[in-house]
N, C-alpha and C. Protein backbone atom coordinates (compact mmCIF):
# COMPACT_ATOMS: atom_id res chain seq x y z
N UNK A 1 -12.17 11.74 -5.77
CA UNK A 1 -12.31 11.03 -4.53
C UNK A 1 -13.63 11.45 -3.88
N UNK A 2 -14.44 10.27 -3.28
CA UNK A 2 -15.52 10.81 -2.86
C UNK A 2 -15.43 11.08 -1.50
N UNK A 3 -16.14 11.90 -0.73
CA UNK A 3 -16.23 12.18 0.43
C UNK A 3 -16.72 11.01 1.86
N UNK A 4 -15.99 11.05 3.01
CA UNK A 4 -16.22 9.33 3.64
C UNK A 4 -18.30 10.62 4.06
N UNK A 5 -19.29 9.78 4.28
CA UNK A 5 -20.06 10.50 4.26
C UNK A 5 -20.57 10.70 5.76
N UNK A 6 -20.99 12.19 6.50
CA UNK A 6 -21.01 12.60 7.65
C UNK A 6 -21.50 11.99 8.22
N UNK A 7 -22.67 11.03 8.48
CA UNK A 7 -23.10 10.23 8.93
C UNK A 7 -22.47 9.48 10.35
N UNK A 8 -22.46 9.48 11.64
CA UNK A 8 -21.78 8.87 12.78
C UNK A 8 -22.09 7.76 12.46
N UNK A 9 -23.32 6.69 12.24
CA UNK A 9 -22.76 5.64 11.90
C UNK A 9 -22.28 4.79 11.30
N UNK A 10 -22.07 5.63 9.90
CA UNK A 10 -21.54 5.30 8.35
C UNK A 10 -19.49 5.45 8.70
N UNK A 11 -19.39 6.54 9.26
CA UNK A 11 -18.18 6.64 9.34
C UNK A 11 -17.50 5.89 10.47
N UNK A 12 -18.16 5.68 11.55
CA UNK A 12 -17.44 4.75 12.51
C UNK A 12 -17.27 2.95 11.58
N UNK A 13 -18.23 2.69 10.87
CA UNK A 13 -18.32 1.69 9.74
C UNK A 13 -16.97 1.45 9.24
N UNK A 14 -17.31 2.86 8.35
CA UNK A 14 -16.15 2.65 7.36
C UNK A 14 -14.53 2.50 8.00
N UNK A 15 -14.56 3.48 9.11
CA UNK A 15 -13.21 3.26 10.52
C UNK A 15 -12.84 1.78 10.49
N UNK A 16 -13.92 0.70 10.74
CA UNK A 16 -13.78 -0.11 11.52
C UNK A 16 -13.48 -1.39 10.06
N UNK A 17 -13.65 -0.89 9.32
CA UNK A 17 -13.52 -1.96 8.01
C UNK A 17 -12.10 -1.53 7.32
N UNK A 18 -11.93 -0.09 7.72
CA UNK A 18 -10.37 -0.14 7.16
C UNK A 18 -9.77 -0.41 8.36
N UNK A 19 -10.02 -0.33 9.73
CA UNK A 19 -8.90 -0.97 10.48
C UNK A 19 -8.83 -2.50 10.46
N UNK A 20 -9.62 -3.29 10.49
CA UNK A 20 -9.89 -4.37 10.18
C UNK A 20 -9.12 -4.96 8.25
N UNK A 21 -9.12 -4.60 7.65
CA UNK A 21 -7.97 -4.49 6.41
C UNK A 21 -6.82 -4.30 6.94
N UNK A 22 -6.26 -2.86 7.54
CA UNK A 22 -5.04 -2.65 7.54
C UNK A 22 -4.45 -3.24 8.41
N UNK A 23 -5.04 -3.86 9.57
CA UNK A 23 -4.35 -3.67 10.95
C UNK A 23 -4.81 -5.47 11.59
N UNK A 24 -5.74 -5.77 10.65
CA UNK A 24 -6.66 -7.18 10.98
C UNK A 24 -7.37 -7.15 12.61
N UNK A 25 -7.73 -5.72 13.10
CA UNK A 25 -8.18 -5.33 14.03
C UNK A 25 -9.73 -5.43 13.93
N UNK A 26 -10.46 -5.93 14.57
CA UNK A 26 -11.68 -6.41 15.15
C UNK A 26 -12.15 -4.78 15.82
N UNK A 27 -12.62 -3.77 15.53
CA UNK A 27 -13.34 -2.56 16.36
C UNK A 27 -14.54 -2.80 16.57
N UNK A 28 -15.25 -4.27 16.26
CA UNK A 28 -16.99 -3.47 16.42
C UNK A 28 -17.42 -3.51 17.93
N UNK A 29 -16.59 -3.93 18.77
CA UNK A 29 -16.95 -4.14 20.57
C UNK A 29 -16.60 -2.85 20.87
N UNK A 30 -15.51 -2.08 19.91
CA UNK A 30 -14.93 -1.01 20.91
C UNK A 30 -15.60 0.29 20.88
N UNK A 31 -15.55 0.97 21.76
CA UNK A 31 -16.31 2.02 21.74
C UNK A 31 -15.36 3.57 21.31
N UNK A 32 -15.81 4.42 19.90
CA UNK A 32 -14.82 5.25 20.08
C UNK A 32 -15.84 6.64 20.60
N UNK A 33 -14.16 6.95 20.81
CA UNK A 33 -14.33 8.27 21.52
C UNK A 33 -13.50 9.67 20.98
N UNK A 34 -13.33 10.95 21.46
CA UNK A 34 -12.90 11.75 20.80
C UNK A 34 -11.68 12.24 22.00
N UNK A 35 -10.60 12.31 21.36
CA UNK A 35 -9.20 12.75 22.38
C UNK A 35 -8.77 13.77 21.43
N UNK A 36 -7.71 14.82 22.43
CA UNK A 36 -6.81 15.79 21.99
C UNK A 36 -5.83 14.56 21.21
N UNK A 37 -4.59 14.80 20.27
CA UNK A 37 -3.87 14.25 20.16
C UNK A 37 -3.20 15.89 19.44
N UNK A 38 -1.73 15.63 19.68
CA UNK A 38 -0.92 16.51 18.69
C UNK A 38 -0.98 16.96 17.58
N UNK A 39 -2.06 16.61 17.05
CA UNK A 39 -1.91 16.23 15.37
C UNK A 39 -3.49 16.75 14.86
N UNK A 40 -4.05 17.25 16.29
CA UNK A 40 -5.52 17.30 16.14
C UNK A 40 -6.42 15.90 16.85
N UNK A 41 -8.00 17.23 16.96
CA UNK A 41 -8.79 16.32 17.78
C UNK A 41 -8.61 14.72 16.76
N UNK A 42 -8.81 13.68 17.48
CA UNK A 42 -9.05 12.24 16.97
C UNK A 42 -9.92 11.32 17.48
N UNK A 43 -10.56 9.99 16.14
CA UNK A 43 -11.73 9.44 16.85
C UNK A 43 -10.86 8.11 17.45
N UNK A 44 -11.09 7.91 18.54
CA UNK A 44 -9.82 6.80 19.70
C UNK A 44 -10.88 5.88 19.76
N UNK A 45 -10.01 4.52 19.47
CA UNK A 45 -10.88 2.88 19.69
C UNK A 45 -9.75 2.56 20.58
N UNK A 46 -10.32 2.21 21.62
CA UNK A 46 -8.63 1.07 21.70
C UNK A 46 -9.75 -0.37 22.10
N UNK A 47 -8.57 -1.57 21.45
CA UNK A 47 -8.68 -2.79 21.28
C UNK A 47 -7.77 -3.07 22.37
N UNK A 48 -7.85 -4.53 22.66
CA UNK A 48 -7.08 -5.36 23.27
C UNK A 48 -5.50 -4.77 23.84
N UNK A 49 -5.03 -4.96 22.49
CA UNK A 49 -3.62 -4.77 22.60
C UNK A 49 -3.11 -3.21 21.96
N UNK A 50 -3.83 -2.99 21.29
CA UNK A 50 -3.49 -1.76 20.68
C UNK A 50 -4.70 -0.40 20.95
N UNK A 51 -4.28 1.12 21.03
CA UNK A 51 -5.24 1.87 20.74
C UNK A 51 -4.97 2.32 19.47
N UNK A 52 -6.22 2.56 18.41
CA UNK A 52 -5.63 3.35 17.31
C UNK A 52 -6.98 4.41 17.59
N UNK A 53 -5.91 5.33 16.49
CA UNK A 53 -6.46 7.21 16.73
C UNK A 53 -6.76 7.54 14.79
N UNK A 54 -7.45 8.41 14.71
CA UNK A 54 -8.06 8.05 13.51
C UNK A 54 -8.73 9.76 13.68
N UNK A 55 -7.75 10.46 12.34
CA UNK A 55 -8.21 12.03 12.32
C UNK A 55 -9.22 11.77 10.58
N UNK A 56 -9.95 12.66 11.31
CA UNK A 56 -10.42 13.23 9.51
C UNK A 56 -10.03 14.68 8.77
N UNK A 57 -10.13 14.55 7.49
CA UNK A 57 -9.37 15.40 7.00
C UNK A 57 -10.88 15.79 6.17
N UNK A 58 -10.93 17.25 6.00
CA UNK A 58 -12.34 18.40 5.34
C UNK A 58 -11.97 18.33 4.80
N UNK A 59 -12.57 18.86 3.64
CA UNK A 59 -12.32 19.63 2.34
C UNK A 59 -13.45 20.54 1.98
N UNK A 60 -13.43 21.58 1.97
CA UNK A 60 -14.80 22.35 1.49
C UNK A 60 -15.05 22.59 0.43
N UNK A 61 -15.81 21.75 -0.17
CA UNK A 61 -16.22 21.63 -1.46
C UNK A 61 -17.13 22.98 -1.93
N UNK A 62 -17.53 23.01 -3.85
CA UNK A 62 -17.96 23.98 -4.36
C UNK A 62 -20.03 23.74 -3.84
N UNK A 63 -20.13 24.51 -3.66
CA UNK A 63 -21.53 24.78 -3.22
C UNK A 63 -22.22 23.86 -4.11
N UNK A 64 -23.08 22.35 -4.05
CA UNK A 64 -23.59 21.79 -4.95
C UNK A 64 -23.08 20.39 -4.92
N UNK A 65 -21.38 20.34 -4.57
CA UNK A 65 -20.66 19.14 -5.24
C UNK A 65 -21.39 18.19 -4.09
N UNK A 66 -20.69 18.17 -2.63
CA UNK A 66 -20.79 17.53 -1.72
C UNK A 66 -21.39 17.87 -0.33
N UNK A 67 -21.64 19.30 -0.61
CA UNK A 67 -22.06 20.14 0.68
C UNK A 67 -20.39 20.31 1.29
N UNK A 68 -20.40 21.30 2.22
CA UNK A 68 -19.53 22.07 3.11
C UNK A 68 -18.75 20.76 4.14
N UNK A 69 -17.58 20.87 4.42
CA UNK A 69 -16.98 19.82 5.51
C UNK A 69 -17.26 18.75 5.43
N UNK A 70 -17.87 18.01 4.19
CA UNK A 70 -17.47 16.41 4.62
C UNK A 70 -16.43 15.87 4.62
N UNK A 71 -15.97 15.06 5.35
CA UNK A 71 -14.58 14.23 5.65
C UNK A 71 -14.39 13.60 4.37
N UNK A 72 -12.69 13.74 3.87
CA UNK A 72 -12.55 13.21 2.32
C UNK A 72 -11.41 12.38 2.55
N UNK A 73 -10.72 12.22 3.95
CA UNK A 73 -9.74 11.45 4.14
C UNK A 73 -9.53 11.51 5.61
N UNK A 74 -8.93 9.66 5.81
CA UNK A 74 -8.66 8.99 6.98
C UNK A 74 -7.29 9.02 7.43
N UNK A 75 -6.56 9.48 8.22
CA UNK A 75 -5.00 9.35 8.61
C UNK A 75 -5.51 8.60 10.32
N UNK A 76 -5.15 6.92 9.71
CA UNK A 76 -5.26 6.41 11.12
C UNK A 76 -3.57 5.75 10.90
N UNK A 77 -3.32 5.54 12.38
CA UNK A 77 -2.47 5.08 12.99
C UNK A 77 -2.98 4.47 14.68
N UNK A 78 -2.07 3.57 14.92
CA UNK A 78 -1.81 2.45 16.43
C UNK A 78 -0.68 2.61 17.23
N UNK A 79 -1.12 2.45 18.37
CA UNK A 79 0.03 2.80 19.59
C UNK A 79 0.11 1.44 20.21
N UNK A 80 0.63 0.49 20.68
CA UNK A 80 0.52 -0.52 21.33
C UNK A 80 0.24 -0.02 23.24
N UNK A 81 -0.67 -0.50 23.62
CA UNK A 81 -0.85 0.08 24.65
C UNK A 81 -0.28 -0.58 25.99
């Protein structure tokens, strides 16, 4: 699995193309932001009708592979607001 890559505006991208797949949610108006949530800090869009929250998951790779802490997985979920 490759790493989503650190980049702020590669990864808000890639956010907004899997919410848009999973959820048929439109993010590119919304502006995210960073909230506490239970579960860990999260990057927060809210849309219209829904907010969704969207953690990344590290992995610290071997010195060489990918560099240190890039994000290697998305756990998003929606709250109806």
């Amino acid at each position: 699995m490759l790493p989503i890559p650190g980049d702020d505006t590669i990864l808000v991208g890639t956010i907004s193309d899997l919410t848009q797949r999973a959820f048929k949610t439109n993010l590119s108006k919304a502006t995210p932001r960073v909230e506490s949530t239970p579960q860990g800090n999260a990057i927060v869009f809210t849309a219209p009708r829904y907010t969704h929250y969207v953690l990344t998951t590290k992995h610290e790779t071997q010195e060489g592979a990918y560099g240190p802490g890039e994000p290697h997985r998305l756990l998003v979920w929606r709250k109806r607001r």
